[in-house]
N, C-alpha and C. Protein backbone atom coordinates (compact mmCIF):
# COMPACT_ATOMS: atom_id res chain seq x y z
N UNK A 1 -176.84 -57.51 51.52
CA UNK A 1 -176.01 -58.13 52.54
C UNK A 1 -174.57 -57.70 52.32
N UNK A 2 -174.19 -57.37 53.28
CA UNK A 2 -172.20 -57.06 53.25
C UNK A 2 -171.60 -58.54 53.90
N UNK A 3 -170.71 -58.40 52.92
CA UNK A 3 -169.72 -59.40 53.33
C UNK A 3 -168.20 -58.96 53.31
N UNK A 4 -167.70 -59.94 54.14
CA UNK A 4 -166.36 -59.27 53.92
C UNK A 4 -165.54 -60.71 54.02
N UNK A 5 -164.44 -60.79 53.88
CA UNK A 5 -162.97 -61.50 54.01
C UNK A 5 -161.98 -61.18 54.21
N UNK A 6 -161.53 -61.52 55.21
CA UNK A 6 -159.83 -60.85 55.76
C UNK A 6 -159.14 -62.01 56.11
N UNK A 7 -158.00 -62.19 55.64
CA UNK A 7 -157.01 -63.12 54.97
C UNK A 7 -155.64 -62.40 55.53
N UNK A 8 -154.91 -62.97 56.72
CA UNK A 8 -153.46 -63.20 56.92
C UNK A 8 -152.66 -64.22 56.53
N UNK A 9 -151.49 -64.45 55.83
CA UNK A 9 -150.99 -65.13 55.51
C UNK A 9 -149.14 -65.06 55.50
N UNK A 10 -148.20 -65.84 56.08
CA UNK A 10 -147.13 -65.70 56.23
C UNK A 10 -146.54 -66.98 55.46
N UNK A 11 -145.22 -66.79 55.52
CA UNK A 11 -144.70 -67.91 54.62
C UNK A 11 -143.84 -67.94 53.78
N UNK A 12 -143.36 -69.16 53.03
CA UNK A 12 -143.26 -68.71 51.69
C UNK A 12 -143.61 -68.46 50.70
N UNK A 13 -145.00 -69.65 50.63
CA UNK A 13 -145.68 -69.17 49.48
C UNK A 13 -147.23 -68.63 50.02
N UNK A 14 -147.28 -67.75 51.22
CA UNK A 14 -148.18 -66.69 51.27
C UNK A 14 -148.61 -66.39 50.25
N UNK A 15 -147.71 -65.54 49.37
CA UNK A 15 -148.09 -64.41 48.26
C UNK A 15 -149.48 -65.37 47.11
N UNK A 16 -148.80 -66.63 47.16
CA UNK A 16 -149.33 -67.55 46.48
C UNK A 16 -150.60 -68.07 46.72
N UNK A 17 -151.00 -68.13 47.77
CA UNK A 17 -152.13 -68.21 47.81
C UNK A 17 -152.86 -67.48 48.09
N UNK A 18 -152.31 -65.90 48.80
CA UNK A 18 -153.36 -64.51 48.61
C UNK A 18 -153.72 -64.67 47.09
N UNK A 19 -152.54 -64.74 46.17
CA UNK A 19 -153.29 -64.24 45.03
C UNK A 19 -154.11 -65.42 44.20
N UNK A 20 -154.14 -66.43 44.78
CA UNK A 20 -155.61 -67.61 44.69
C UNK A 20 -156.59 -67.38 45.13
N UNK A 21 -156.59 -66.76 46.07
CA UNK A 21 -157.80 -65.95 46.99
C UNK A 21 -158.54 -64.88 46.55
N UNK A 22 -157.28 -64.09 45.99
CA UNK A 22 -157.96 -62.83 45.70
C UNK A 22 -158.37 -63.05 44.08
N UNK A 23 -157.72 -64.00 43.13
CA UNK A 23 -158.48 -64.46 42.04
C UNK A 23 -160.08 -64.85 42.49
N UNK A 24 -160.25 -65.71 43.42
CA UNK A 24 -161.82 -66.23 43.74
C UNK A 24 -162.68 -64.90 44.12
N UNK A 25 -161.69 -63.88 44.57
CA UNK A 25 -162.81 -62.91 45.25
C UNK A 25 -163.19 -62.26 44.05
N UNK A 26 -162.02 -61.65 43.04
CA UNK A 26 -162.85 -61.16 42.05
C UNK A 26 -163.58 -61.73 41.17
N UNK A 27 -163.61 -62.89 41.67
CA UNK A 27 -164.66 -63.72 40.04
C UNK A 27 -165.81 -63.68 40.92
N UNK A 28 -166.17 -63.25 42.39
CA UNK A 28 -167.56 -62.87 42.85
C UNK A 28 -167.86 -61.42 43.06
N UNK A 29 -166.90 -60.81 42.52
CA UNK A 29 -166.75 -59.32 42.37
C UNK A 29 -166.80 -58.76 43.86
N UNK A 30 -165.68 -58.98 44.60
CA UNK A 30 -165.44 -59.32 45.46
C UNK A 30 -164.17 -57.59 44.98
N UNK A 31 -164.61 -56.60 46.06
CA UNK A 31 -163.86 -55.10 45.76
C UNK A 31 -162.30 -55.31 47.26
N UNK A 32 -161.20 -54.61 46.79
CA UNK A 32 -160.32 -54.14 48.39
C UNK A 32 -160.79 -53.76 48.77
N UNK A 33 -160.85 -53.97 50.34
CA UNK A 33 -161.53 -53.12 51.36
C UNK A 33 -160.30 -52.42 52.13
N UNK A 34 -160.57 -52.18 53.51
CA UNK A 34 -159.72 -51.24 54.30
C UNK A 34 -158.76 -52.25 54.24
N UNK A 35 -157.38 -51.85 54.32
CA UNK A 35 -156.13 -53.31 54.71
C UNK A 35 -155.72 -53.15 53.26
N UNK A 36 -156.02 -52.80 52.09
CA UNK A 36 -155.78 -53.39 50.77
C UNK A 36 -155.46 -54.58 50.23
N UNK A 37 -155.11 -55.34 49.24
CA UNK A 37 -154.64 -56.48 48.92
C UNK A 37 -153.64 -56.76 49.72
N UNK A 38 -152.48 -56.24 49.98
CA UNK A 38 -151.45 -56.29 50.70
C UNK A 38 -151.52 -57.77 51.59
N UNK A 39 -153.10 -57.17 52.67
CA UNK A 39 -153.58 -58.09 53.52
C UNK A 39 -154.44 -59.26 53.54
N UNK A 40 -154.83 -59.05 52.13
CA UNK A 40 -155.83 -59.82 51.20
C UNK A 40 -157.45 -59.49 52.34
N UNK A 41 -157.58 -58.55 51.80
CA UNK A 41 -159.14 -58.16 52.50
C UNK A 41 -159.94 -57.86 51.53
N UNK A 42 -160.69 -58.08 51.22
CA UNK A 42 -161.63 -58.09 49.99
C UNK A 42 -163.03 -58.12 51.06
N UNK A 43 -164.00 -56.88 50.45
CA UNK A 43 -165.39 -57.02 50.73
C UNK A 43 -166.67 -56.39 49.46
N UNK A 44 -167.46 -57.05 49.84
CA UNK A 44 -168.73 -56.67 48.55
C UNK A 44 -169.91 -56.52 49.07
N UNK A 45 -170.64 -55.34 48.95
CA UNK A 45 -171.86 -54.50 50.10
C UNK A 45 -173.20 -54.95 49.49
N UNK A 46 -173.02 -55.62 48.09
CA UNK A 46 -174.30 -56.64 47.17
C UNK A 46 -174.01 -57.55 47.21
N UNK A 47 -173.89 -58.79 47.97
CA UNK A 47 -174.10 -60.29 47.53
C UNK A 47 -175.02 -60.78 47.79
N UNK A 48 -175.15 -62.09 47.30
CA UNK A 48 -176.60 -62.90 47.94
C UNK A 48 -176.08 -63.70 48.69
N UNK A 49 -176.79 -64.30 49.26
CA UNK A 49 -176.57 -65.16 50.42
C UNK A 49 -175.92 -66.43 49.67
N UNK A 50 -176.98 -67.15 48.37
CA UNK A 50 -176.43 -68.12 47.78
C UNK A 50 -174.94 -67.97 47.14
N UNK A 51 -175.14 -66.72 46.40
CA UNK A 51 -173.50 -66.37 45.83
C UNK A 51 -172.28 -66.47 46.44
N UNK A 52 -172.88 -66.03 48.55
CA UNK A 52 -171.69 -66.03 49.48
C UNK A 52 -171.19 -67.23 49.87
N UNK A 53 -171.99 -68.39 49.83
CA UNK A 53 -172.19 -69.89 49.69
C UNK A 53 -171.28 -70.06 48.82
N UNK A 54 -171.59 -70.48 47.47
CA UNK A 54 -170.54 -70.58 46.41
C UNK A 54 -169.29 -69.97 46.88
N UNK A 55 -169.50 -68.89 46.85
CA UNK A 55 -167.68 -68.04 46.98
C UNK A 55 -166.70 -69.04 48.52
N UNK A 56 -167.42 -69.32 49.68
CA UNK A 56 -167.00 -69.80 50.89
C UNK A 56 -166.61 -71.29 50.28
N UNK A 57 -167.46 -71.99 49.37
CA UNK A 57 -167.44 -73.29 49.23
C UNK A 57 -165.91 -73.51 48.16
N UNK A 58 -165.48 -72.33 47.20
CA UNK A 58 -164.61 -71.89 46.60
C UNK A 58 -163.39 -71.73 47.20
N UNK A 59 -163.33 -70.76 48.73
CA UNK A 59 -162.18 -70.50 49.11
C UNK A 59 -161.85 -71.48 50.27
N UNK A 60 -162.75 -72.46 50.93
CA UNK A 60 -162.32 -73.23 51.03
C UNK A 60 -161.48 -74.17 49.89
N UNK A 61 -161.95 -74.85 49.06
CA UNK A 61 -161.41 -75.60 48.20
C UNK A 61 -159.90 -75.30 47.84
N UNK A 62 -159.52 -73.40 48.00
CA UNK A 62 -158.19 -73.35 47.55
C UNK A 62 -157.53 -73.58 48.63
N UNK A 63 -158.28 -73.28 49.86
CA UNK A 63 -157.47 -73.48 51.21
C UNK A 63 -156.85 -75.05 51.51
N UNK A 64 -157.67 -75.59 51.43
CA UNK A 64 -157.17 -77.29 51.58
C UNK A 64 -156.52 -77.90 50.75
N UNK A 65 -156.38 -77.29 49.07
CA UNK A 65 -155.61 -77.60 48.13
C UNK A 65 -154.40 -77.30 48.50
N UNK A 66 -154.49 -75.78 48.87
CA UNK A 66 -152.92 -75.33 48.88
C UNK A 66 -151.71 -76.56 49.13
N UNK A 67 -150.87 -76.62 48.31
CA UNK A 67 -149.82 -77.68 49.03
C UNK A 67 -148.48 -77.15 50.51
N UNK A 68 -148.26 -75.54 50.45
CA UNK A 68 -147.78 -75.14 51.33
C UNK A 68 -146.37 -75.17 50.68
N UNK A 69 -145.30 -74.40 51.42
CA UNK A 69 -145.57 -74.11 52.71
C UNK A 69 -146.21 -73.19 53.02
N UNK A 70 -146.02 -72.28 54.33
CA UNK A 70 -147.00 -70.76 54.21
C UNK A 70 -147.92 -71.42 55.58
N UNK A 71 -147.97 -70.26 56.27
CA UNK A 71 -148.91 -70.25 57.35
C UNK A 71 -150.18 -69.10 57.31
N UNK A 72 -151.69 -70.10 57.52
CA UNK A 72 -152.81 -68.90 57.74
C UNK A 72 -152.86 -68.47 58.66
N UNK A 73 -152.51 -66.99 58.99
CA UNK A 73 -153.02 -66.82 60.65
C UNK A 73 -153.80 -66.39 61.15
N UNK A 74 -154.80 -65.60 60.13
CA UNK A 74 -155.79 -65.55 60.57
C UNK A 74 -157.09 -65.42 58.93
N UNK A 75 -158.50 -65.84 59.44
CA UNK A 75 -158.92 -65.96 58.03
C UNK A 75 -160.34 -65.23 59.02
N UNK A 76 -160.94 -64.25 58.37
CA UNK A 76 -162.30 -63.97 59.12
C UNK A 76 -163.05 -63.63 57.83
N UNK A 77 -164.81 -64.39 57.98
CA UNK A 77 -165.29 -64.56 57.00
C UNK A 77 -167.12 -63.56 58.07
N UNK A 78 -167.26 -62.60 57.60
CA UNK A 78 -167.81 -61.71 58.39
C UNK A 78 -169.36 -60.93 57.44
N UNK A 79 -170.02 -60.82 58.11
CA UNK A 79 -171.22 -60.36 57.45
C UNK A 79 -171.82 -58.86 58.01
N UNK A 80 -171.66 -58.13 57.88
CA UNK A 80 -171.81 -56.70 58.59
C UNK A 80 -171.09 -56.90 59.81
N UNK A 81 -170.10 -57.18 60.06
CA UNK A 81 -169.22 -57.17 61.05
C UNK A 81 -168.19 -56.53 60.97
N UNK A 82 -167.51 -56.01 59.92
CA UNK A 82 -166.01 -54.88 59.90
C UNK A 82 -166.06 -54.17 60.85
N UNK A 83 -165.12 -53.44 61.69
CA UNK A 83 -164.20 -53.94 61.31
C UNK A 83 -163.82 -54.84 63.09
N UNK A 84 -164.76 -55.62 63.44
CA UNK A 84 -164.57 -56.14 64.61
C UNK A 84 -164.74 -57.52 64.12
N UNK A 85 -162.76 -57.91 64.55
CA UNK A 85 -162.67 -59.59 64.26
C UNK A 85 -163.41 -60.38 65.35
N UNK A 86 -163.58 -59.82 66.53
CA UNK A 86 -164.05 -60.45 67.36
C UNK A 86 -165.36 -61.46 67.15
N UNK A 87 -165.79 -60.66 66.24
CA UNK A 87 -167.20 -61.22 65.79
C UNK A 87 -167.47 -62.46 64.43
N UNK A 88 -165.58 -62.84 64.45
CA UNK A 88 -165.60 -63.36 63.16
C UNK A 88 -166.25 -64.51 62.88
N UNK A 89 -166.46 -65.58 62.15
CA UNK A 89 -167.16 -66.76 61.99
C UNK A 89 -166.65 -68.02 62.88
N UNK A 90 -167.16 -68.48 63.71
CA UNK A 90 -166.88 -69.27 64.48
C UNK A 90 -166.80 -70.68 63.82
N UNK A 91 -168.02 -71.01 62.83
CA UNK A 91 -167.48 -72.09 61.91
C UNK A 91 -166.47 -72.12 61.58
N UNK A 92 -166.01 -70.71 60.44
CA UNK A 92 -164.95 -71.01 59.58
C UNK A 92 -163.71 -71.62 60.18
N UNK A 93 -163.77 -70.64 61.70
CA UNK A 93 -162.19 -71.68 62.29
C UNK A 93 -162.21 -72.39 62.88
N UNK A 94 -163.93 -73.45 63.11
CA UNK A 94 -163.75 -74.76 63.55
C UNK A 94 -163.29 -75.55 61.99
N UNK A 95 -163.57 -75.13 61.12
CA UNK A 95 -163.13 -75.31 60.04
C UNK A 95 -161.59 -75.40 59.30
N UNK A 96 -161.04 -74.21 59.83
CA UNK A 96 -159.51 -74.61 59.49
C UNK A 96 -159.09 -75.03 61.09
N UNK A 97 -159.61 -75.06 61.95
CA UNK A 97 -158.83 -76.40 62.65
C UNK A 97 -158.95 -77.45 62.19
N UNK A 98 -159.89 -78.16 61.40
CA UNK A 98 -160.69 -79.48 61.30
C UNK A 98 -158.98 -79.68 60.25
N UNK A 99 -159.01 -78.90 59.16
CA UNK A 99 -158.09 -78.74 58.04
C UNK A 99 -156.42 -78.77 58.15
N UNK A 100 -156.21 -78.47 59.28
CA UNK A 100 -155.44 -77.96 60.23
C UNK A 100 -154.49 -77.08 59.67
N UNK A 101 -154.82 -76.13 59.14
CA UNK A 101 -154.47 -74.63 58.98
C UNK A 101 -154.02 -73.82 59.90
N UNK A 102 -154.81 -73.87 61.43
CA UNK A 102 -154.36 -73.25 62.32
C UNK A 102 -154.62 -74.20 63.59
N UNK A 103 -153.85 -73.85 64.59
CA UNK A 103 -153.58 -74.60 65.43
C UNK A 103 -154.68 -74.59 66.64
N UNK A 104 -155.68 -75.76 67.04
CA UNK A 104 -156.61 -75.68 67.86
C UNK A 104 -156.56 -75.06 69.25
N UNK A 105 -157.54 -75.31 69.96
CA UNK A 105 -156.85 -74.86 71.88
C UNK A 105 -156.69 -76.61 72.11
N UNK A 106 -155.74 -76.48 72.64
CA UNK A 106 -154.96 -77.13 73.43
C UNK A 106 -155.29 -77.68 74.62
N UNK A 107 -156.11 -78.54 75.14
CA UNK A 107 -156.89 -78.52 76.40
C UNK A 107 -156.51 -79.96 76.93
């Protein structure tokens, strides 16, 4: 299974929590993909499904910890999907709306 993670982050302490992020990705051996760290994109072309579980259940946890400031603007959590965000996880960002990380639609 391929997985991937692509991680925007602005702010002040952006840097700070890419590199919380990108600590969790390599402790699932979690490689840079296209974008480099820069963008915090990390993908791994061997995971298991359970392992990708753990790792999601992980980067949530740093996401909602974070104390801020710093804005996510975009987070796509993708499974043979690179490099089309379109296709990104529809949970994950009912998820950081729930968190409110990013800002819902407005209706």
């Amino acid at each position: 299974m391929r997985a991937i993670i692509r991680v925007s982050i602005t702010g002040d302490s952006g840097s700070t929590l890419r590199n919380k992020l990108a600590g969790i990705a390599d402790n699932y051996d979690f490689r840079t993909g296209p974008g480099g760290s820069s963008t915090g994109t990390w993908q791994n072309s061997n995971i298991s499904e359970s392992d990708f579980a753990k790792f999601q259940a992980k980067y949530w946890d740093a996401i909602a910890s974070h104390p801020g400031p710093g804005t996510l603007d975009n987070l796509w959590c993708t499974i043979d999907t690179w490099p089309h965000p379109e296709n990104h996880d529809d949970n994950m960002e009912k998820k950081l709306i729930e968190l409110g990380l990013i800002p819902g639609d407005e209706k």
